[in-house]
PDB file of N, CA and C in Angstrom:
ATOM      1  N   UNK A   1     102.499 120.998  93.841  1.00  0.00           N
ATOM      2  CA  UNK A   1     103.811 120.478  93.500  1.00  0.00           C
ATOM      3  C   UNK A   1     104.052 119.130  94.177  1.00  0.00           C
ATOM      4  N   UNK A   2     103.729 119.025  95.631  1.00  0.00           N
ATOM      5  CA  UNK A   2     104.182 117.904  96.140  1.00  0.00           C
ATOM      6  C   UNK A   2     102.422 116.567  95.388  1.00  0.00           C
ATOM      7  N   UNK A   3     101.984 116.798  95.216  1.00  0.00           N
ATOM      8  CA  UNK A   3     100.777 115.481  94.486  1.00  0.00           C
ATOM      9  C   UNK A   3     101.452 115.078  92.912  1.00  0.00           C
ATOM     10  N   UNK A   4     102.158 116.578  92.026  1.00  0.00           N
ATOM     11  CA  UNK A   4     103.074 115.979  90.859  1.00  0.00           C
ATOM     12  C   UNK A   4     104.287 115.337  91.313  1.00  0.00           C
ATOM     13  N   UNK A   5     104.744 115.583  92.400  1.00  0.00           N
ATOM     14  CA  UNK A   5     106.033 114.640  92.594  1.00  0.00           C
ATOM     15  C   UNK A   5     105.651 113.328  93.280  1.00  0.00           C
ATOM     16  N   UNK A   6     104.530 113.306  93.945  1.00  0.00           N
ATOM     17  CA  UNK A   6     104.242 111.958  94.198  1.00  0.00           C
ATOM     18  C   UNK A   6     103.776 110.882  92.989  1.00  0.00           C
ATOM     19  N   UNK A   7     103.291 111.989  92.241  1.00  0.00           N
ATOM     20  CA  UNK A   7     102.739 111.211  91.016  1.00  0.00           C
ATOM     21  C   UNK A   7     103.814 110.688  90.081  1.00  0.00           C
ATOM     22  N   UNK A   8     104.721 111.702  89.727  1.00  0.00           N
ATOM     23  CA  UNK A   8     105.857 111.254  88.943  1.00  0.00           C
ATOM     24  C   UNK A   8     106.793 110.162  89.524  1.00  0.00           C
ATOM     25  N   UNK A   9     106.813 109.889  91.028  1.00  0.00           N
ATOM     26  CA  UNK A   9     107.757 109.103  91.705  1.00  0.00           C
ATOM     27  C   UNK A   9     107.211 107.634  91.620  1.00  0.00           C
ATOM     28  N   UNK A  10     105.637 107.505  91.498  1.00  0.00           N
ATOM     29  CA  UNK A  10     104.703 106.594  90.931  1.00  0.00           C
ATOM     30  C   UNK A  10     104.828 106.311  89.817  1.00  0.00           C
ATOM     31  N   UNK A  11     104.750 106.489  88.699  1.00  0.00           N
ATOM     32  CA  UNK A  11     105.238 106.238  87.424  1.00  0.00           C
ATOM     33  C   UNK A  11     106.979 105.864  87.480  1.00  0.00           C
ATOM     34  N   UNK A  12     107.571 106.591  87.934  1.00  0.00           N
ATOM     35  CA  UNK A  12     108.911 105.980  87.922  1.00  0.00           C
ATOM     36  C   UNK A  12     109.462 104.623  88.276  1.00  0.00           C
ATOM     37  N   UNK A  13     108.099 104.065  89.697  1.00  0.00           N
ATOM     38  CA  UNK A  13     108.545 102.967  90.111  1.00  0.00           C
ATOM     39  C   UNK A  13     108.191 101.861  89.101  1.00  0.00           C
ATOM     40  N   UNK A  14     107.539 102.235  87.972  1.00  0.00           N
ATOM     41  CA  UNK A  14     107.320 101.278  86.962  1.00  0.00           C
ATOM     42  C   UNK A  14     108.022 100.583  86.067  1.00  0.00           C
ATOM     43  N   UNK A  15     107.811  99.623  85.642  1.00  0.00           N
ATOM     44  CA  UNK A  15     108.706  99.117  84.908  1.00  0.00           C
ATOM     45  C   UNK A  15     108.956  99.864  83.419  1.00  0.00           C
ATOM     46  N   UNK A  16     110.560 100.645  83.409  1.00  0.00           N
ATOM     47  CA  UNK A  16     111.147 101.600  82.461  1.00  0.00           C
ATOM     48  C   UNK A  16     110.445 101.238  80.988  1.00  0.00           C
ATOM     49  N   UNK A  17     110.259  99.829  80.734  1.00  0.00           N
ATOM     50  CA  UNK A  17     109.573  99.364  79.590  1.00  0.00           C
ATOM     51  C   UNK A  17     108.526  99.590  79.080  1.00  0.00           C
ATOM     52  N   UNK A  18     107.280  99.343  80.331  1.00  0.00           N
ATOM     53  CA  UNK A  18     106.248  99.817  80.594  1.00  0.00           C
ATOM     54  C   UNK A  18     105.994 101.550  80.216  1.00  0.00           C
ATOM     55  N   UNK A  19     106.303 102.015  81.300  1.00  0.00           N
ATOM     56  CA  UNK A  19     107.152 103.709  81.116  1.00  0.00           C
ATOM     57  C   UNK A  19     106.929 104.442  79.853  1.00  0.00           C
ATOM     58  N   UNK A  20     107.607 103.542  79.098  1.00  0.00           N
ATOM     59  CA  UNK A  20     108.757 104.176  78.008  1.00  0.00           C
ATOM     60  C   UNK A  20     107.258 103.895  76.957  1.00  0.00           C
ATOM     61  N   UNK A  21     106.507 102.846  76.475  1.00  0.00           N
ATOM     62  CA  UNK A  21     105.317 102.168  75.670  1.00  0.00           C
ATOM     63  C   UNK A  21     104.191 102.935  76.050  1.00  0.00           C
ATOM     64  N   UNK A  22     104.262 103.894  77.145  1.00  0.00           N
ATOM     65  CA  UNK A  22     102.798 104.129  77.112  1.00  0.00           C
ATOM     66  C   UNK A  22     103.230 105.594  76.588  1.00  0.00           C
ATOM     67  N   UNK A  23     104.607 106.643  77.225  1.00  0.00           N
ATOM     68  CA  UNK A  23     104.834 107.548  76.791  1.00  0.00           C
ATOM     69  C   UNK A  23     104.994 107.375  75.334  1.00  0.00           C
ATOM     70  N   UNK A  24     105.237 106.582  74.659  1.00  0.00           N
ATOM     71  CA  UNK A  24     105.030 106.704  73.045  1.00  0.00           C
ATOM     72  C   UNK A  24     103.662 106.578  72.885  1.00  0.00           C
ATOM     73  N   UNK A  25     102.719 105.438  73.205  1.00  0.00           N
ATOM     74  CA  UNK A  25     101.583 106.099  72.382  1.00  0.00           C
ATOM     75  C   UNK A  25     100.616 106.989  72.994  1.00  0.00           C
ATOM     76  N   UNK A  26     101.145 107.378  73.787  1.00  0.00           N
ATOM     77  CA  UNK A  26     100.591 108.738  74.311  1.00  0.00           C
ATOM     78  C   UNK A  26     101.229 110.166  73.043  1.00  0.00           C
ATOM     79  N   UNK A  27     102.618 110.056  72.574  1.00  0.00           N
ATOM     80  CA  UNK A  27     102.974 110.804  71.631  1.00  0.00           C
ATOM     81  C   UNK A  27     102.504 110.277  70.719  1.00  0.00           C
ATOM     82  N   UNK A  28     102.044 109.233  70.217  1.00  0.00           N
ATOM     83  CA  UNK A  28     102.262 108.811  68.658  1.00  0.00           C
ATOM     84  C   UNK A  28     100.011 108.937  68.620  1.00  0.00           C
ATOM     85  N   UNK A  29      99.424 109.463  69.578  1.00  0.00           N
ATOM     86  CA  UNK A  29      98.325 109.704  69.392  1.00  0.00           C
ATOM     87  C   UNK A  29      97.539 110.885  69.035  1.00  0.00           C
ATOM     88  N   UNK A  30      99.002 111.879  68.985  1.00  0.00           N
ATOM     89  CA  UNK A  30      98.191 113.118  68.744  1.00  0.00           C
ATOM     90  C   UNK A  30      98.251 113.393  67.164  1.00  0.00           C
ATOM     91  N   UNK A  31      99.077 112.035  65.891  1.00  0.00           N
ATOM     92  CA  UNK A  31      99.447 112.128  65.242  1.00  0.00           C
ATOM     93  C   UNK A  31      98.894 111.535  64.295  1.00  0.00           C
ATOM     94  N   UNK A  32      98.483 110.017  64.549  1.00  0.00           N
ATOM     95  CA  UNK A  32      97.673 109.566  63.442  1.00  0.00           C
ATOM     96  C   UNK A  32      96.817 109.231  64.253  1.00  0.00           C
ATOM     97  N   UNK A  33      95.586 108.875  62.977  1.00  0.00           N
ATOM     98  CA  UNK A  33      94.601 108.287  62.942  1.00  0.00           C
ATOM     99  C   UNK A  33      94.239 106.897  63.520  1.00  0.00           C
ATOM    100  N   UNK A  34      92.758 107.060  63.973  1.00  0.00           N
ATOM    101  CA  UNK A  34      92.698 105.439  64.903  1.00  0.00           C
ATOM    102  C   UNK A  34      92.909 104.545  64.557  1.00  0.00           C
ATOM    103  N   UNK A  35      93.069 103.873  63.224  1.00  0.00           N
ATOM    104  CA  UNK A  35      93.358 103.130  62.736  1.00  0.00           C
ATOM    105  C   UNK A  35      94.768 102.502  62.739  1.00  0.00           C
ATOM    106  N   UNK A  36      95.343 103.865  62.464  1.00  0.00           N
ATOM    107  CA  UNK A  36      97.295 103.175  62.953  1.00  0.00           C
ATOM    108  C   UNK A  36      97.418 103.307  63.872  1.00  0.00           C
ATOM    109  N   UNK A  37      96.547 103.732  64.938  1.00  0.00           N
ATOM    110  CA  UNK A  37      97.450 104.093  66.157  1.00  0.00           C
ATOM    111  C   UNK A  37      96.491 102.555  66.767  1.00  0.00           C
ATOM    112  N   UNK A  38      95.956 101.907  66.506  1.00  0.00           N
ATOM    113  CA  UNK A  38      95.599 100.850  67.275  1.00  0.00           C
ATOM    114  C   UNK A  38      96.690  99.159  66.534  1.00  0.00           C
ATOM    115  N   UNK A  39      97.095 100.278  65.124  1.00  0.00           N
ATOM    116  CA  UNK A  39      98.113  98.788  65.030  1.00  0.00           C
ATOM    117  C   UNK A  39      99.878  99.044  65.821  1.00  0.00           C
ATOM    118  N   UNK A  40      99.780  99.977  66.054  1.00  0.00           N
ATOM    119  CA  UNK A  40     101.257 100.374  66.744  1.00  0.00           C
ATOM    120  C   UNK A  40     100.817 100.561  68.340  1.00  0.00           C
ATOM    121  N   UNK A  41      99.714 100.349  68.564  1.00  0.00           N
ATOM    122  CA  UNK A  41      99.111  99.858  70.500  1.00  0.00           C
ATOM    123  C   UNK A  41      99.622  98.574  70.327  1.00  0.00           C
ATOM    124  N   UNK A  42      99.371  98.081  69.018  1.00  0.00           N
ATOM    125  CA  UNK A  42      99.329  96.025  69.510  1.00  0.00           C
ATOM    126  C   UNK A  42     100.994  96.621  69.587  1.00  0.00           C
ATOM    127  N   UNK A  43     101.770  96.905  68.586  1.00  0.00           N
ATOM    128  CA  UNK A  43     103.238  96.290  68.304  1.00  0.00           C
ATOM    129  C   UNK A  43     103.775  96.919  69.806  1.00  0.00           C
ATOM    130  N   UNK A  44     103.465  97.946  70.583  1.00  0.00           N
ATOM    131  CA  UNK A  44     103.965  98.372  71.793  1.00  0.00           C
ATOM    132  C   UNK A  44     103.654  97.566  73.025  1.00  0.00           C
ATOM    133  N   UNK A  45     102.383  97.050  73.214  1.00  0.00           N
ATOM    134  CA  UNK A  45     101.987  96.122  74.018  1.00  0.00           C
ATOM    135  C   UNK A  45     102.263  94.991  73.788  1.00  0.00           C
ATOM    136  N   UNK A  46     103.187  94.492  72.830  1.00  0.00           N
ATOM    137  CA  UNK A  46     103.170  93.511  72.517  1.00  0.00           C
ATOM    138  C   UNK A  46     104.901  92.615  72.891  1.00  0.00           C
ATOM    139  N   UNK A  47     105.319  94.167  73.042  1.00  0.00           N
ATOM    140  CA  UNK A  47     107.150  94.424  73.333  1.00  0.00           C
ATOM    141  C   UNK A  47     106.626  94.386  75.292  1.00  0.00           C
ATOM    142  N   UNK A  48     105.714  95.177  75.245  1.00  0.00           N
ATOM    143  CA  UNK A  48     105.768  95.127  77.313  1.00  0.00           C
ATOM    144  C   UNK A  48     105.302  93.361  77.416  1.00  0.00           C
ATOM    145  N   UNK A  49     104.204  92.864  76.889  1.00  0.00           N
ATOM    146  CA  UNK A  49     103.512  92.053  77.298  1.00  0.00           C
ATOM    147  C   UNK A  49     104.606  90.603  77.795  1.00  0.00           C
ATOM    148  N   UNK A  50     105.587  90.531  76.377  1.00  0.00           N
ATOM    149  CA  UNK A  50     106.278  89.501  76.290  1.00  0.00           C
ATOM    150  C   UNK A  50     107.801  89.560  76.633  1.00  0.00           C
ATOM    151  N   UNK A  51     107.447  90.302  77.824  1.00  0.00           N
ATOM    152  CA  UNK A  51     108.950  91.149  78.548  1.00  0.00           C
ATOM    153  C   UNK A  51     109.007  90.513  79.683  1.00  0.00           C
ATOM    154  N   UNK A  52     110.727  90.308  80.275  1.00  0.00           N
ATOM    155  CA  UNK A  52     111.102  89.797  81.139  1.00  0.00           C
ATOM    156  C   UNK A  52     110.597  90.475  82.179  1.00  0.00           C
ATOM    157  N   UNK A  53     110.441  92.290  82.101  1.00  0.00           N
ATOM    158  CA  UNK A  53     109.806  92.620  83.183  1.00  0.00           C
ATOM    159  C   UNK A  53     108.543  92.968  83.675  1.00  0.00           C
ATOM    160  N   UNK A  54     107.560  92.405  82.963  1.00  0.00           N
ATOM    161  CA  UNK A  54     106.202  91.791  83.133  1.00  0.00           C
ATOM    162  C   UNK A  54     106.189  90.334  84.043  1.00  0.00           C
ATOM    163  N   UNK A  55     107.313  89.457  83.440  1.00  0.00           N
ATOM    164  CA  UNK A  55     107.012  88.833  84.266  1.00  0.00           C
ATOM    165  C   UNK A  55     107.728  88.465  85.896  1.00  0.00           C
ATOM    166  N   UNK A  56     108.723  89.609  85.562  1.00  0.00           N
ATOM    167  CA  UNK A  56     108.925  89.920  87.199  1.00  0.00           C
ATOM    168  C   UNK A  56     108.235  90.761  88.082  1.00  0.00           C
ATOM    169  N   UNK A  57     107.236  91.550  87.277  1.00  0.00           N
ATOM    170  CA  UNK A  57     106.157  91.929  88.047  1.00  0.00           C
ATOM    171  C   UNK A  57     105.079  91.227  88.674  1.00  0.00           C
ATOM    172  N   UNK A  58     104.724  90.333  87.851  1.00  0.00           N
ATOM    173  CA  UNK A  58     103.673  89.072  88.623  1.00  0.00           C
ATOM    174  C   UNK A  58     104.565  88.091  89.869  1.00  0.00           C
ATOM    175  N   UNK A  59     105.758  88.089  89.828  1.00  0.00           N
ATOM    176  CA  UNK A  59     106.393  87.409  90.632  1.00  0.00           C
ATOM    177  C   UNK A  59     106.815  88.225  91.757  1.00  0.00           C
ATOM    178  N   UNK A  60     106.968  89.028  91.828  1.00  0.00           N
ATOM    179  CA  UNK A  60     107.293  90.400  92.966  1.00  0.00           C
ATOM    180  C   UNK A  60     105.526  90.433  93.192  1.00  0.00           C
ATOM    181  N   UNK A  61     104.534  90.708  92.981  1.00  0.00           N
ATOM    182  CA  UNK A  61     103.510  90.579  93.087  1.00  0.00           C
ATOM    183  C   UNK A  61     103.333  89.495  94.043  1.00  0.00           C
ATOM    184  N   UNK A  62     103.329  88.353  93.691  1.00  0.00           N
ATOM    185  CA  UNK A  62     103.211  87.128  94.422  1.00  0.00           C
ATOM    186  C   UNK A  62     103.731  86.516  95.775  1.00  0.00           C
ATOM    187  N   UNK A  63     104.949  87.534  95.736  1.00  0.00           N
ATOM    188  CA  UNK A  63     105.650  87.470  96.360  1.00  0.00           C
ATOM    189  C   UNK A  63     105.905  88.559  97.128  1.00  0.00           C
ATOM    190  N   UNK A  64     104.787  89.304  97.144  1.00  0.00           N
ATOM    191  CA  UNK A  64     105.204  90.906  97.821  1.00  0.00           C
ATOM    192  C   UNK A  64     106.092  91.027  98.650  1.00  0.00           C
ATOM    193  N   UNK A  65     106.721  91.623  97.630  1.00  0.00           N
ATOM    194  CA  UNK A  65     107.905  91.903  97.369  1.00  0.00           C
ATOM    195  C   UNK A  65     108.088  93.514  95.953  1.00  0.00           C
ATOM    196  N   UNK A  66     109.173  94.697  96.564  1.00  0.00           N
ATOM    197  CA  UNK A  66     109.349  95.266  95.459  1.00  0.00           C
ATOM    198  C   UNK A  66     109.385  94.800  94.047  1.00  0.00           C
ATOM    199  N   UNK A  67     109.597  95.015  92.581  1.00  0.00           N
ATOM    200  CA  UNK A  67     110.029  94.431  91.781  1.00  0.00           C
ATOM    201  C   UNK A  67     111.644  94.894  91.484  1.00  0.00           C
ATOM    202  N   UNK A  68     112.472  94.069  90.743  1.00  0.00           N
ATOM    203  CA  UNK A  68     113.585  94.444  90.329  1.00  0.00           C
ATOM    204  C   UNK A  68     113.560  94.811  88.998  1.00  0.00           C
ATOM    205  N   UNK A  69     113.477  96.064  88.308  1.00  0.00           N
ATOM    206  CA  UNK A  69     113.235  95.897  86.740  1.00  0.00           C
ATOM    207  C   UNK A  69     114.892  96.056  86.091  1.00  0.00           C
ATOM    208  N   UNK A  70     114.454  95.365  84.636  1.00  0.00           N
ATOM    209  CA  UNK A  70     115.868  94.878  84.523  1.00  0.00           C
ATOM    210  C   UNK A  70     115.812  95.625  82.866  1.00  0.00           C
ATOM    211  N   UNK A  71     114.959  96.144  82.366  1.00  0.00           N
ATOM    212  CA  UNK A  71     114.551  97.139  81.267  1.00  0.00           C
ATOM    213  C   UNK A  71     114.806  95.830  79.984  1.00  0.00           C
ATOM    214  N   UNK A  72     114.258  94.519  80.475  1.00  0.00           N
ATOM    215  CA  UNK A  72     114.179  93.908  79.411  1.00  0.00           C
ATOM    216  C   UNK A  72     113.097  92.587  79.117  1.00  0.00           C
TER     217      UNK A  72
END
């Protein structure tokens, strides 16, 4: 119990955006085929990639420093 709550408290500190894109295609993989599920990887990675809180992660990074996520 206490290695799943460390684990879940790890994922939480992530950015909600992040979070939220991988728990979908983690659902949306048990459903279709590789083919769509690698064009709805781009359109999900494509919403984290070009996100404000990507790039406050490289800057909290740089700056070690926590990040502030701002879920946008």
């Amino acid at each position: 119990m206490e290695e799943a709550m460390a684990l879940a408290n790890k994922i939480a500190s992530n950015s909600p955006k992040s979070v939220a894109g991988h728990l979908q295609a983690v659902k949306l993989s048990v459903k279709y085929n590789k083919e769509l599920l690698e064009e709805m990887a781009t359109s999900i990675w494509d919403k984290v990639v070009y996100s404000e809180d990507l790039q406050e992660g490289l800057k909290s990074f740089s700056e070690k420093r926590a990040p502030v996520w701002r879920n946008k």
